[in-house]
PDB file of N, CA and C in Angstrom:
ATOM      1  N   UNK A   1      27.526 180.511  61.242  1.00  0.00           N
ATOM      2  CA  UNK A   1      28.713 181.039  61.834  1.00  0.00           C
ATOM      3  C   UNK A   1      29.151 180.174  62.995  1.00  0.00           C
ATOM      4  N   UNK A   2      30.548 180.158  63.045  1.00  0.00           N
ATOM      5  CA  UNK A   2      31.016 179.047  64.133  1.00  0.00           C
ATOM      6  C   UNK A   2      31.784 180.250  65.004  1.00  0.00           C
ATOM      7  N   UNK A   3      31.296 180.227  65.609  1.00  0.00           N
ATOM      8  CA  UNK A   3      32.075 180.826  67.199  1.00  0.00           C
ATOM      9  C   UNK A   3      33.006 180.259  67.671  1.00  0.00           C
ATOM     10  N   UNK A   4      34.073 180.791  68.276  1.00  0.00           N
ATOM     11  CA  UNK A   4      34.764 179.667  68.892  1.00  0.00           C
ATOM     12  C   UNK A   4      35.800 180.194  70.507  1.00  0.00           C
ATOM     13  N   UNK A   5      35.333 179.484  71.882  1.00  0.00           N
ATOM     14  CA  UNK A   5      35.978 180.050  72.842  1.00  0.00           C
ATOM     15  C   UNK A   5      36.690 180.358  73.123  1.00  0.00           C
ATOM     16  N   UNK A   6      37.357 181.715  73.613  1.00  0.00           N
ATOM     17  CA  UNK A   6      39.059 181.802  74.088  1.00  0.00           C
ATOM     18  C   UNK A   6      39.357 182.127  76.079  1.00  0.00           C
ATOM     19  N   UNK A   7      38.323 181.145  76.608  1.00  0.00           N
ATOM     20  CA  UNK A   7      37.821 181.178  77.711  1.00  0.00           C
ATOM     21  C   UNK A   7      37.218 180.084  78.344  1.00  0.00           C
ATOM     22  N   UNK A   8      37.479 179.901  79.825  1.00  0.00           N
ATOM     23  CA  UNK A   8      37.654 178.563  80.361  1.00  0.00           C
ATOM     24  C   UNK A   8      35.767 178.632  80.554  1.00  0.00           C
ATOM     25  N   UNK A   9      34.708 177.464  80.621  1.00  0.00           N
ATOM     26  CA  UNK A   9      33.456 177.919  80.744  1.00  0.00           C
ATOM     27  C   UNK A   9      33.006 177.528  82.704  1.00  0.00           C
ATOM     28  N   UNK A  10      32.039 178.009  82.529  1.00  0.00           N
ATOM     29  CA  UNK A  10      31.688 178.240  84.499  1.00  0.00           C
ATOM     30  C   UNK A  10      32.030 176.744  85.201  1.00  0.00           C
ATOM     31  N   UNK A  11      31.610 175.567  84.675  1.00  0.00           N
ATOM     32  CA  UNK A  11      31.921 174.420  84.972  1.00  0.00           C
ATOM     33  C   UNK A  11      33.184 174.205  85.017  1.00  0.00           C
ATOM     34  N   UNK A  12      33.848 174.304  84.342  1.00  0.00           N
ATOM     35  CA  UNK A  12      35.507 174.220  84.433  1.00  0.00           C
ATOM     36  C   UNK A  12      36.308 175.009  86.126  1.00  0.00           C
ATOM     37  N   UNK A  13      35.507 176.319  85.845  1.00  0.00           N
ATOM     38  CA  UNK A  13      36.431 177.181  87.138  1.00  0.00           C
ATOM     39  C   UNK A  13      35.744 176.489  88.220  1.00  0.00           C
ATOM     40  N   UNK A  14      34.462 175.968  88.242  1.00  0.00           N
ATOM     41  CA  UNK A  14      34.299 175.416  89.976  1.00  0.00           C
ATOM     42  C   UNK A  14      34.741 174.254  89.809  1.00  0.00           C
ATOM     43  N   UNK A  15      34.735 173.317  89.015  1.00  0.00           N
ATOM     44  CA  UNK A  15      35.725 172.057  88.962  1.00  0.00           C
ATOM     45  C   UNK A  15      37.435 172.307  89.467  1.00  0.00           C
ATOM     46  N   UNK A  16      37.857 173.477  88.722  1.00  0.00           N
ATOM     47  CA  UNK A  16      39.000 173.608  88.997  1.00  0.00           C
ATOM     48  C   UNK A  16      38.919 174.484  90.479  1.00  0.00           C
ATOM     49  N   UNK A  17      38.286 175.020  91.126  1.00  0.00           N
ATOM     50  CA  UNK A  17      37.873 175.483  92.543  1.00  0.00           C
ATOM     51  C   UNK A  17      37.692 174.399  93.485  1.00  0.00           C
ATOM     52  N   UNK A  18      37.193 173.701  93.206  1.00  0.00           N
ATOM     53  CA  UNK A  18      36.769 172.054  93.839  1.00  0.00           C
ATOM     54  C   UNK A  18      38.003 171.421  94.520  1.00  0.00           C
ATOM     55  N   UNK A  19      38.682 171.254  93.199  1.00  0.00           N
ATOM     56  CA  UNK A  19      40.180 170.659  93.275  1.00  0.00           C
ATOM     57  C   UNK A  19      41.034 171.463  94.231  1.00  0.00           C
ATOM     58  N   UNK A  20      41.228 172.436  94.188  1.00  0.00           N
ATOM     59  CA  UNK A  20      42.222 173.893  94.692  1.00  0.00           C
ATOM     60  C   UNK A  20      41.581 173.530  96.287  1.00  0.00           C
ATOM     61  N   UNK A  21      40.497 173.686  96.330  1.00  0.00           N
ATOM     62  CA  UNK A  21      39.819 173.589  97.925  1.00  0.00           C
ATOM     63  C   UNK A  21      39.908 172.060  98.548  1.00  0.00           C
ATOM     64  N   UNK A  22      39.744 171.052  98.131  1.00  0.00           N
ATOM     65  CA  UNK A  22      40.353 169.580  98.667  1.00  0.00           C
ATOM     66  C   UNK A  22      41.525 169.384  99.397  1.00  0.00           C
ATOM     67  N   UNK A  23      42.783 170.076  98.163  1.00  0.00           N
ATOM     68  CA  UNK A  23      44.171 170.339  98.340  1.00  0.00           C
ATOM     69  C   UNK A  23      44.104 170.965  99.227  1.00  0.00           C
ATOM     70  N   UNK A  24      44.212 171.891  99.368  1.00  0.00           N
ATOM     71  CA  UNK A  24      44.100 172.897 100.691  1.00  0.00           C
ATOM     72  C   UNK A  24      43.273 172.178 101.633  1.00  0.00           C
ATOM     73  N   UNK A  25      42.593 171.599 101.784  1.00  0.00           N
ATOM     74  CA  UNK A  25      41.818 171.391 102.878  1.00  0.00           C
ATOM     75  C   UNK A  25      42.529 170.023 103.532  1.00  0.00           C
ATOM     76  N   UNK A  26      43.116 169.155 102.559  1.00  0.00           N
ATOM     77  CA  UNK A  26      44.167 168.191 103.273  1.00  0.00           C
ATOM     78  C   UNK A  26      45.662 168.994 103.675  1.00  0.00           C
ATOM     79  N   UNK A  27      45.579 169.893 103.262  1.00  0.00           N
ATOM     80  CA  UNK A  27      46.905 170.827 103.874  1.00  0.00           C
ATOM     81  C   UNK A  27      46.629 171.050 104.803  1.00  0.00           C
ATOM     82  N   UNK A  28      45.864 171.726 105.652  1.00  0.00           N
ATOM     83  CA  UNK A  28      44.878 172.477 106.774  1.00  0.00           C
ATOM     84  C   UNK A  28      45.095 170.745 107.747  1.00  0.00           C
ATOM     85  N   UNK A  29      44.527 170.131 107.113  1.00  0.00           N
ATOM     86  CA  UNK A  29      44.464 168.922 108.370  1.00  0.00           C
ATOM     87  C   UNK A  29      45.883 168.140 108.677  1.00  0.00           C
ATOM     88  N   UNK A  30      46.161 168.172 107.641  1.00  0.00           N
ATOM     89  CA  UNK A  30      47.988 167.665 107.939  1.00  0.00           C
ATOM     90  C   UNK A  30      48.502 168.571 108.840  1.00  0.00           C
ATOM     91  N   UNK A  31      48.750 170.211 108.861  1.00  0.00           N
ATOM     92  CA  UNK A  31      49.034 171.172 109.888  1.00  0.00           C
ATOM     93  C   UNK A  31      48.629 170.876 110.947  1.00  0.00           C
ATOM     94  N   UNK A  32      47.302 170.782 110.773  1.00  0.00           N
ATOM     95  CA  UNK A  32      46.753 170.607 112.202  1.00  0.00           C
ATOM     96  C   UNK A  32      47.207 169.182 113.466  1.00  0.00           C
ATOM     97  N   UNK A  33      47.725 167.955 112.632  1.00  0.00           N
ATOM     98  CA  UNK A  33      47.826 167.285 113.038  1.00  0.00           C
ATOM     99  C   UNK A  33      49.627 167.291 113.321  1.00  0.00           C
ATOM    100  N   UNK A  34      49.915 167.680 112.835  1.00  0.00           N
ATOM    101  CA  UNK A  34      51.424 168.096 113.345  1.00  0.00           C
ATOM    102  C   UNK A  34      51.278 168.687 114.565  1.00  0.00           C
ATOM    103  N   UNK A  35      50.777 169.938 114.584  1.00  0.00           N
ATOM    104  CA  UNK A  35      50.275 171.011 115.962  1.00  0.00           C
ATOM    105  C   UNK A  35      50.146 169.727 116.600  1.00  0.00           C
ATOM    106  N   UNK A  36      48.845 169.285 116.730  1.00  0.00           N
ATOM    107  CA  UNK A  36      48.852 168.447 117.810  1.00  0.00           C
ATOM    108  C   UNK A  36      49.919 167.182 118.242  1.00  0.00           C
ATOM    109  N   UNK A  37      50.435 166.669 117.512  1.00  0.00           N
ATOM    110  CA  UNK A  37      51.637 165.940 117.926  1.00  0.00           C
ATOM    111  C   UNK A  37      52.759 166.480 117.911  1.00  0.00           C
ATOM    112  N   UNK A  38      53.140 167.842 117.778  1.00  0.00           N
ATOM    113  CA  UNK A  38      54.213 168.346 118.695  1.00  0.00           C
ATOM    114  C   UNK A  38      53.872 168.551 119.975  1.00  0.00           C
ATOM    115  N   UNK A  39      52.184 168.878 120.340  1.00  0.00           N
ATOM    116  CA  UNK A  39      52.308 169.498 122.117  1.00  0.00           C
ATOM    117  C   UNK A  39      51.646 168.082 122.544  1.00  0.00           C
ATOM    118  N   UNK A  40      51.938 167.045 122.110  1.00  0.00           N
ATOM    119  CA  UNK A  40      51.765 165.532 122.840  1.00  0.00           C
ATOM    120  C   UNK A  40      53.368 165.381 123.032  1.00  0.00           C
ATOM    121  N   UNK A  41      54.151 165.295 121.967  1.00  0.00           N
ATOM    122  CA  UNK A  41      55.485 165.182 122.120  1.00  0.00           C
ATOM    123  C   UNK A  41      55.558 166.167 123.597  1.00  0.00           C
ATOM    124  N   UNK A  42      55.598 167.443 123.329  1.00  0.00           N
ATOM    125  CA  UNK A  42      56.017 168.128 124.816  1.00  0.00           C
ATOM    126  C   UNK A  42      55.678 167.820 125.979  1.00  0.00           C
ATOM    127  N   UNK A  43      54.640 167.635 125.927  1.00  0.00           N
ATOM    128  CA  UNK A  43      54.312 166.929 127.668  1.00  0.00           C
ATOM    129  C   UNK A  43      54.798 165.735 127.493  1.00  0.00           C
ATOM    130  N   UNK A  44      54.777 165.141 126.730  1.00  0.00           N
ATOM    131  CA  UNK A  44      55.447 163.593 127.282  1.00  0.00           C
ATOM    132  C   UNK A  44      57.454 163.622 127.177  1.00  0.00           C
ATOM    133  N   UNK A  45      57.924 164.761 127.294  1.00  0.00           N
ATOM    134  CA  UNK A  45      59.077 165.433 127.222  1.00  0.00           C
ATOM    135  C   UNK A  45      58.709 166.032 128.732  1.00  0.00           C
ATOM    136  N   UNK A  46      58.435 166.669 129.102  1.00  0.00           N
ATOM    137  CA  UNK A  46      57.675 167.561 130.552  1.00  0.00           C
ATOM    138  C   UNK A  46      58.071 166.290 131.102  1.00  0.00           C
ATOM    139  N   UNK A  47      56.615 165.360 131.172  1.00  0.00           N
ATOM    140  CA  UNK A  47      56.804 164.219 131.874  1.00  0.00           C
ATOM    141  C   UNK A  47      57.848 163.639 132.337  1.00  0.00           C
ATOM    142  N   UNK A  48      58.830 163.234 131.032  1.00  0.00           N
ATOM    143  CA  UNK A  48      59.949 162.339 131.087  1.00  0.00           C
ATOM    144  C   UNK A  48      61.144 162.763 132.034  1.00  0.00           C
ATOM    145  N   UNK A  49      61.245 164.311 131.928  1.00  0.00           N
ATOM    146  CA  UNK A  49      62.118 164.933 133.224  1.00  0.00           C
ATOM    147  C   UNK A  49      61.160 165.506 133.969  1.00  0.00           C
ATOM    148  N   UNK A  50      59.974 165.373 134.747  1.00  0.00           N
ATOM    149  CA  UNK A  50      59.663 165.270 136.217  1.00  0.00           C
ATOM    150  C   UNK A  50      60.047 164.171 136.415  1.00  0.00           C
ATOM    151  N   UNK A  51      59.753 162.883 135.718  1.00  0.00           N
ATOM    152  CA  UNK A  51      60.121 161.722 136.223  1.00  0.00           C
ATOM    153  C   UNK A  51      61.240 161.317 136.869  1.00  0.00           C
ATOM    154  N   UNK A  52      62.776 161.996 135.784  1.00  0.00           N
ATOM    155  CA  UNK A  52      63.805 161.577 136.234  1.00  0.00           C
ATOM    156  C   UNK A  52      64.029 162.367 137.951  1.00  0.00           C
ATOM    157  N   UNK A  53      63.380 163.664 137.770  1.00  0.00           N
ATOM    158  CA  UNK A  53      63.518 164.386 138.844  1.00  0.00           C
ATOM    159  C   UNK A  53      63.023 163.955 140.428  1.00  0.00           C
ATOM    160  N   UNK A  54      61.968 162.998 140.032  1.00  0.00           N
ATOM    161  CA  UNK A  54      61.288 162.408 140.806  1.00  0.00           C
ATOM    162  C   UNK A  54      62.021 161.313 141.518  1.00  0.00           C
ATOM    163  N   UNK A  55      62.388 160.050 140.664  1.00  0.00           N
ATOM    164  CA  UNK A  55      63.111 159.306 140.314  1.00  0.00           C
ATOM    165  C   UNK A  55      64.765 159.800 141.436  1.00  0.00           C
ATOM    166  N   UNK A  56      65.283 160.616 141.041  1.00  0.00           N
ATOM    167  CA  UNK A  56      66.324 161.183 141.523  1.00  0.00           C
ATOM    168  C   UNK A  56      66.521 161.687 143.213  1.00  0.00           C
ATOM    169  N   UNK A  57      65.265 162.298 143.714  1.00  0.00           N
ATOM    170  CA  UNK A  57      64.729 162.496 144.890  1.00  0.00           C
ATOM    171  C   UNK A  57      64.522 161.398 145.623  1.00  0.00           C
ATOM    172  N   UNK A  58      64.059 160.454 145.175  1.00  0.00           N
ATOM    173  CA  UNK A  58      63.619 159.337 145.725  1.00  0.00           C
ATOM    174  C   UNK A  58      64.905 158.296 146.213  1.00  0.00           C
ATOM    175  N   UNK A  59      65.733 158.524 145.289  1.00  0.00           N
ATOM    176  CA  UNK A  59      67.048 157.494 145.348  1.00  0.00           C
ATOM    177  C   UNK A  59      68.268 158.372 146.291  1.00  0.00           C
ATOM    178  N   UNK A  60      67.681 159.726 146.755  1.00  0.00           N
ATOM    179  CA  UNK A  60      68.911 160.713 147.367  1.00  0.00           C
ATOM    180  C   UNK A  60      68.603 160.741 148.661  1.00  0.00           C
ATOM    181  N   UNK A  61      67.192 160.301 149.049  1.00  0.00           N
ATOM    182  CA  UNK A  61      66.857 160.288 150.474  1.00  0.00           C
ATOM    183  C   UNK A  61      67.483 159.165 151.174  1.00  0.00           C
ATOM    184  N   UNK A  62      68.228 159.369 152.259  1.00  0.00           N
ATOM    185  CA  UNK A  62      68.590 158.284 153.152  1.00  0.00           C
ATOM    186  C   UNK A  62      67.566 157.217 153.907  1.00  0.00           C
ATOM    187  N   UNK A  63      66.140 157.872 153.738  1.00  0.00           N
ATOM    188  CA  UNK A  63      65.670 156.755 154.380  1.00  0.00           C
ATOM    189  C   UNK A  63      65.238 155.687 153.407  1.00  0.00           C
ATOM    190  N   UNK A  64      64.249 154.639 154.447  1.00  0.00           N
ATOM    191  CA  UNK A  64      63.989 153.254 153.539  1.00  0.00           C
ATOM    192  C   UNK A  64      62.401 154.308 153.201  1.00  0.00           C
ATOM    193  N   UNK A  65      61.684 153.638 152.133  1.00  0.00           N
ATOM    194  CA  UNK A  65      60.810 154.132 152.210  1.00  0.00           C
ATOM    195  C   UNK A  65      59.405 153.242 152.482  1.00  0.00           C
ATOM    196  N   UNK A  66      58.864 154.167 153.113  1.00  0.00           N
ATOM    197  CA  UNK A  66      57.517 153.295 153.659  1.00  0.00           C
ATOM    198  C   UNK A  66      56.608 152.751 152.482  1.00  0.00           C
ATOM    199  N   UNK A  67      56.026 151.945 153.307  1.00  0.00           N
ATOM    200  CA  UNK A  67      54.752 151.251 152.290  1.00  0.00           C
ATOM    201  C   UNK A  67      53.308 152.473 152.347  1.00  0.00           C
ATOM    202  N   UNK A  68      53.481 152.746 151.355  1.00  0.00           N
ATOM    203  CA  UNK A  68      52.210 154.245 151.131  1.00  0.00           C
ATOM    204  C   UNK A  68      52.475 154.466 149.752  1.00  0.00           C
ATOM    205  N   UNK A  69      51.343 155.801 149.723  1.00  0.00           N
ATOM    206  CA  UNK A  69      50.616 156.080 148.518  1.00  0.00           C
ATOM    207  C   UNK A  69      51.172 157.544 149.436  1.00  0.00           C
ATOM    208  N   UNK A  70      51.728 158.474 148.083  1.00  0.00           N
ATOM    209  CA  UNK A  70      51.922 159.669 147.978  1.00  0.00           C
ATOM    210  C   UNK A  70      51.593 160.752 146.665  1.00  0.00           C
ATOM    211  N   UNK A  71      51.178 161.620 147.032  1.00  0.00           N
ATOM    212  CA  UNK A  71      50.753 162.613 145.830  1.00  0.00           C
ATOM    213  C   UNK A  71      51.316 164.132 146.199  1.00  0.00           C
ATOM    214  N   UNK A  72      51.461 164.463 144.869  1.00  0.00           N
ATOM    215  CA  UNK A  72      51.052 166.160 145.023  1.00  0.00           C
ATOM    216  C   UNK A  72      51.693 166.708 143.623  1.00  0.00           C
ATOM    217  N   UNK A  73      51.749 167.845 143.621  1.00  0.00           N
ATOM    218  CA  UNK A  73      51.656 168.989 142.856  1.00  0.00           C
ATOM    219  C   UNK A  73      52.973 169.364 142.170  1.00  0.00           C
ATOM    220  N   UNK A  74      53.331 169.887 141.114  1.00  0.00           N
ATOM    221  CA  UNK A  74      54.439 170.503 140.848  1.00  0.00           C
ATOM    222  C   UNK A  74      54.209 171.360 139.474  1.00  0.00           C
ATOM    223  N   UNK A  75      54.431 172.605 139.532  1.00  0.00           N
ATOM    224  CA  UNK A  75      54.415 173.289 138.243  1.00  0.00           C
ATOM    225  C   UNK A  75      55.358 173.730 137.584  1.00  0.00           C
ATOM    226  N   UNK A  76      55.631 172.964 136.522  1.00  0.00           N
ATOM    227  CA  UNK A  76      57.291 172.920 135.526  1.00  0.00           C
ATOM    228  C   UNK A  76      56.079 173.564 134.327  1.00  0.00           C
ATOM    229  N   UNK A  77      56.834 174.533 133.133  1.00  0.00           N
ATOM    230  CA  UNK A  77      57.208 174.542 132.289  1.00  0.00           C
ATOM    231  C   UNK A  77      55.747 175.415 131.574  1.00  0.00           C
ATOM    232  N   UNK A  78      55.481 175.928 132.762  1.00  0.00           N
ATOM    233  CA  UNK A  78      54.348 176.610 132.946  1.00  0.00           C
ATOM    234  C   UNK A  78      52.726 175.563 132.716  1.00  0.00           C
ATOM    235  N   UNK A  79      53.270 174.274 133.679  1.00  0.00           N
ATOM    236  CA  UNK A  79      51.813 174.175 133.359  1.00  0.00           C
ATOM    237  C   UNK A  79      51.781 173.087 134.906  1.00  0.00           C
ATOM    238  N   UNK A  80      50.630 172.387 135.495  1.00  0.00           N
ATOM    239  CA  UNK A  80      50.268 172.131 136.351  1.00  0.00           C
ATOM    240  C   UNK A  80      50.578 170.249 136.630  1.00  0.00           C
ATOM    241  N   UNK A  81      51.173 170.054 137.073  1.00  0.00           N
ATOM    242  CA  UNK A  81      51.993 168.631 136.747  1.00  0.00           C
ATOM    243  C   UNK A  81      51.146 168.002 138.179  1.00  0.00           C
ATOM    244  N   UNK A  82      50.905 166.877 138.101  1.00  0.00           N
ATOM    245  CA  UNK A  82      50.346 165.564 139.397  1.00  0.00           C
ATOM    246  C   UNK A  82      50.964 164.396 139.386  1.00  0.00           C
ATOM    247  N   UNK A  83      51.772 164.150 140.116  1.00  0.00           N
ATOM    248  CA  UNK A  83      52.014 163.018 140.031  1.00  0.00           C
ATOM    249  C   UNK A  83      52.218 162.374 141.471  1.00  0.00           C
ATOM    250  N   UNK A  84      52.568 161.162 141.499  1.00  0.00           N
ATOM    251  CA  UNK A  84      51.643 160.196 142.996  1.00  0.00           C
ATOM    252  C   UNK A  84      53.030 158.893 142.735  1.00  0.00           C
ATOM    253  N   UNK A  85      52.769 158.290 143.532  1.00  0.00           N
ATOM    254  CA  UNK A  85      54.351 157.410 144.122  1.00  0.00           C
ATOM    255  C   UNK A  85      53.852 156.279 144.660  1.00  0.00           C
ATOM    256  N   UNK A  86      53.521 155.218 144.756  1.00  0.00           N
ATOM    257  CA  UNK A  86      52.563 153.628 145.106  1.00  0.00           C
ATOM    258  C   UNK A  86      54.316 153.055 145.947  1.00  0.00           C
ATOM    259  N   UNK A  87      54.607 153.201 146.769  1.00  0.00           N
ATOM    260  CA  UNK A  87      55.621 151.916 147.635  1.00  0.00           C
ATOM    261  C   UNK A  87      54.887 150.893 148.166  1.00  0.00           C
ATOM    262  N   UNK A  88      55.442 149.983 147.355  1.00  0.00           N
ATOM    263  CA  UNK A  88      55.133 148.338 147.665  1.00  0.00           C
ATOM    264  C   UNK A  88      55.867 147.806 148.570  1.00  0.00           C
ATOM    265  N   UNK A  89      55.867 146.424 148.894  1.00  0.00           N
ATOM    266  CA  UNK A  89      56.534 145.331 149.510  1.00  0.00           C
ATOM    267  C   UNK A  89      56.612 144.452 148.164  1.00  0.00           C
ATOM    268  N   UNK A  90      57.949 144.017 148.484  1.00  0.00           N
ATOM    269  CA  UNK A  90      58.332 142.648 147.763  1.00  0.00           C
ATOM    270  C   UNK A  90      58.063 141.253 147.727  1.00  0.00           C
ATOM    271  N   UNK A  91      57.936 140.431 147.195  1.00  0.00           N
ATOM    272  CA  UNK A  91      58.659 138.886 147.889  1.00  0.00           C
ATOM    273  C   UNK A  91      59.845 138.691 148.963  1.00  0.00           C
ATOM    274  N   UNK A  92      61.059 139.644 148.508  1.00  0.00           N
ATOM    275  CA  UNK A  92      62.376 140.025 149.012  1.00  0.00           C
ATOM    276  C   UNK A  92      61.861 141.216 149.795  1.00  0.00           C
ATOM    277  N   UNK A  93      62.153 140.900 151.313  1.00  0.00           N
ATOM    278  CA  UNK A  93      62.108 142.294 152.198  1.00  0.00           C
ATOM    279  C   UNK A  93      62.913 143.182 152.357  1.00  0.00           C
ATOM    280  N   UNK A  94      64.209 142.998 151.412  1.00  0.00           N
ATOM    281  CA  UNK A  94      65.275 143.492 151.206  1.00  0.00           C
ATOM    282  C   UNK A  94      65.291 144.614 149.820  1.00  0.00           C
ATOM    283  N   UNK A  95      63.738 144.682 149.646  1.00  0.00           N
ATOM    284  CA  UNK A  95      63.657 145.404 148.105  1.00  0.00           C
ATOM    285  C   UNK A  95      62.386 146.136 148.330  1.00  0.00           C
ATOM    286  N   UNK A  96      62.190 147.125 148.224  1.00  0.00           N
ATOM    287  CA  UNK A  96      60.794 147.647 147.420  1.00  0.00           C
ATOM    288  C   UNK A  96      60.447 147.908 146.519  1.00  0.00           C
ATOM    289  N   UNK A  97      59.635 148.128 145.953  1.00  0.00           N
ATOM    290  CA  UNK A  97      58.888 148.688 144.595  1.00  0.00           C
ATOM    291  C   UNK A  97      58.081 150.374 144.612  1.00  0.00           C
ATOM    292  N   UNK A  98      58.650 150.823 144.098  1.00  0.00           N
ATOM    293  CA  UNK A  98      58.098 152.382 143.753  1.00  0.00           C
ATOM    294  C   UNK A  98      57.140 152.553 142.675  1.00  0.00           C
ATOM    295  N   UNK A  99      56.088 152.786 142.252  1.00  0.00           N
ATOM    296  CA  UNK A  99      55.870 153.020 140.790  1.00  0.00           C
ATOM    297  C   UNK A  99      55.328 154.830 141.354  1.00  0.00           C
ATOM    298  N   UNK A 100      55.954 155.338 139.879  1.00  0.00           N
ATOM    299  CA  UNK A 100      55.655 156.941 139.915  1.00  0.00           C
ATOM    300  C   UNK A 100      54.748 157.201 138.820  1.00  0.00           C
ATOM    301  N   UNK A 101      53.989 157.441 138.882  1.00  0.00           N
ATOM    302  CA  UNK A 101      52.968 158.027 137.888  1.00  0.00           C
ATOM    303  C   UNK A 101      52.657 159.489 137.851  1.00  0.00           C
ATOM    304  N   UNK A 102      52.747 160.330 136.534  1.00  0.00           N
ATOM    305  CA  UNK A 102      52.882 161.710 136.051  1.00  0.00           C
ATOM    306  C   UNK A 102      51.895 162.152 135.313  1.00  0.00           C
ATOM    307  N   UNK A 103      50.830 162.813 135.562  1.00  0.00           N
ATOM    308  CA  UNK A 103      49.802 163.288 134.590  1.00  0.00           C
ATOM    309  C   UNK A 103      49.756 164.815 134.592  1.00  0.00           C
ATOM    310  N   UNK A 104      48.940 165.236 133.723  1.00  0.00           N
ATOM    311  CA  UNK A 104      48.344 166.318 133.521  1.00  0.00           C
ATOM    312  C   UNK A 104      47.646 167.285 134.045  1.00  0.00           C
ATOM    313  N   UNK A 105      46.685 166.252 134.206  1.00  0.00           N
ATOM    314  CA  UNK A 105      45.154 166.497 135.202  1.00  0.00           C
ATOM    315  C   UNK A 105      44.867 165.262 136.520  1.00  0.00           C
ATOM    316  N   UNK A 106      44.536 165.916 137.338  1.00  0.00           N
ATOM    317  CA  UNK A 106      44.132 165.106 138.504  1.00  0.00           C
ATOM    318  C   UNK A 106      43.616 163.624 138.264  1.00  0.00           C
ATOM    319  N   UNK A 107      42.719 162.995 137.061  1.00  0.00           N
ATOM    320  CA  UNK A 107      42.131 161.847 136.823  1.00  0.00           C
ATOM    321  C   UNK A 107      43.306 160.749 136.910  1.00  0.00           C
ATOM    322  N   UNK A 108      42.810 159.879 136.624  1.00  0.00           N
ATOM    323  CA  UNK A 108      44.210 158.828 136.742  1.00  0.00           C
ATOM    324  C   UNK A 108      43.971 157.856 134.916  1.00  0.00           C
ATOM    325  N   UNK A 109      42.819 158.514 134.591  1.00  0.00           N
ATOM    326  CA  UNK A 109      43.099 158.263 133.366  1.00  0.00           C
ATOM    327  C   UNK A 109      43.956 158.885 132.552  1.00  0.00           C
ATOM    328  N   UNK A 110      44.441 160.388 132.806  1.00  0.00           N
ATOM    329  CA  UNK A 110      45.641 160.654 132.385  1.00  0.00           C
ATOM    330  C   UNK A 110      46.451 160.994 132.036  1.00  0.00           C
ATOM    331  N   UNK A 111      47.150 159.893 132.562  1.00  0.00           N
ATOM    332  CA  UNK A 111      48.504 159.632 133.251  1.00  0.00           C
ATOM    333  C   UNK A 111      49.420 159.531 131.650  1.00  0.00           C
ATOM    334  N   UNK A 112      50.357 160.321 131.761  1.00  0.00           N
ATOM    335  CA  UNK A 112      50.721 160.599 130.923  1.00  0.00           C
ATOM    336  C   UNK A 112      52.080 159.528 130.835  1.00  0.00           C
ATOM    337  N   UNK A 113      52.763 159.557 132.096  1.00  0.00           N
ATOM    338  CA  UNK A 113      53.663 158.625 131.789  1.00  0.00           C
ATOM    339  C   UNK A 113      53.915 157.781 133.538  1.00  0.00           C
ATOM    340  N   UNK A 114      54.444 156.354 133.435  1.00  0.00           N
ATOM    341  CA  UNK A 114      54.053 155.788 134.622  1.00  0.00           C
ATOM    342  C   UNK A 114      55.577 154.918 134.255  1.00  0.00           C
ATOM    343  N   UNK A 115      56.431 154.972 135.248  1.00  0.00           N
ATOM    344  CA  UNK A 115      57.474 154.261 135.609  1.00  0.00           C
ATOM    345  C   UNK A 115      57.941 153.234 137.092  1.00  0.00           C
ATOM    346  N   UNK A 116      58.197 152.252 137.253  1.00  0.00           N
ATOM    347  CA  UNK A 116      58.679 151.484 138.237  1.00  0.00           C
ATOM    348  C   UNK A 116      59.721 151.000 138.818  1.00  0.00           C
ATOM    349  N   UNK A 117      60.574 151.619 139.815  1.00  0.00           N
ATOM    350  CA  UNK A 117      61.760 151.592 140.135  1.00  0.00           C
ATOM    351  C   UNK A 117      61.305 150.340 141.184  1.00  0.00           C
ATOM    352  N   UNK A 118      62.978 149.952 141.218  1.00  0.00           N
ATOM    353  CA  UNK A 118      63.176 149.008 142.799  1.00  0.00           C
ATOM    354  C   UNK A 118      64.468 149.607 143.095  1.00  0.00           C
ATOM    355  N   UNK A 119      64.111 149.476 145.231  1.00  0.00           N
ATOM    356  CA  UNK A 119      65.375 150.076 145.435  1.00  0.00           C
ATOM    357  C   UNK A 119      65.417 148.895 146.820  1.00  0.00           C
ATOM    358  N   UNK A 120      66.894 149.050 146.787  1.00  0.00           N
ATOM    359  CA  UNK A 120      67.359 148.063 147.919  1.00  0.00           C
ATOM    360  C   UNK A 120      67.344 148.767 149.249  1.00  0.00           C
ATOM    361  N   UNK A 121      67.500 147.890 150.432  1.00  0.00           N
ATOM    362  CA  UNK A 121      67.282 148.291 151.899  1.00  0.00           C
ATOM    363  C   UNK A 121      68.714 148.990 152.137  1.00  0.00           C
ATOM    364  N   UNK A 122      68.873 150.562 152.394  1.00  0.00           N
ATOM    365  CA  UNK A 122      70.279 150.611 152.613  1.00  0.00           C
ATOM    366  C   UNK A 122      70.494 150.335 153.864  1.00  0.00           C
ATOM    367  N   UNK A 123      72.127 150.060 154.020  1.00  0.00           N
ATOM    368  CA  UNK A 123      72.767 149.003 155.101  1.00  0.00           C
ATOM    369  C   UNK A 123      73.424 149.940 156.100  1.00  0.00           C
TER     370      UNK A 123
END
């Protein structure tokens, strides 16, 4: 007598389980990696307007600005912002150099985004 199957056998369904779980499991990591490069995108969006804000303050003050190192604090967008201000001297004493640097966390590794203005001696 010949029998004959009308049914997938046990090897088949975990083969075909195997497959189903891979798929899905590169789905799961693709998600995941989106998540994380949208909230890199956002802080470095955060960043980009403290900067200008920074940036903007700096160019509205009437005075010249001194040669120093400045820091401190600001909390935008519900989260804890650091950023610090380096005034240089030039070649030209008629110019300084600003660089503003914006991080996250207190370390200076990081620094999420770091920009360098020059501003002239006003007259």
């Amino acid at each position: 007598m010949y029998c004959q199957s009308k049914g997938f056998t046990l090897i088949e369904v975990m083969v075909a389980l195997a497959v189903i779980a891979i798929g899905l499991l590169a789905v799961l990591n693709t998600a995941n990696q989106q998540v994380k490069s949208a909230s890199i995108t956002q802080n470095k969006m955060a960043a980009y307007w403290l900067m200008k804000n920074k940036i903007a303050e700096i160019r509205l003050t009437d005075s010249w600005p001194a040669i120093k190192h400045h820091k401190g604090i600001q909390t935008s967008l519900q989260q804890t912002w650091y950023w610090q201000t380096q005034t240089s001297a030039t070649d030209n004493p008629e110019i300084r150099k600003v660089t503003i640097s914006i991080a996250a966390q207190k370390t200076a590794n990081d620094i999420i985004l770091e920009q360098t203005i020059y501003l002239s001696k006003p007259e």
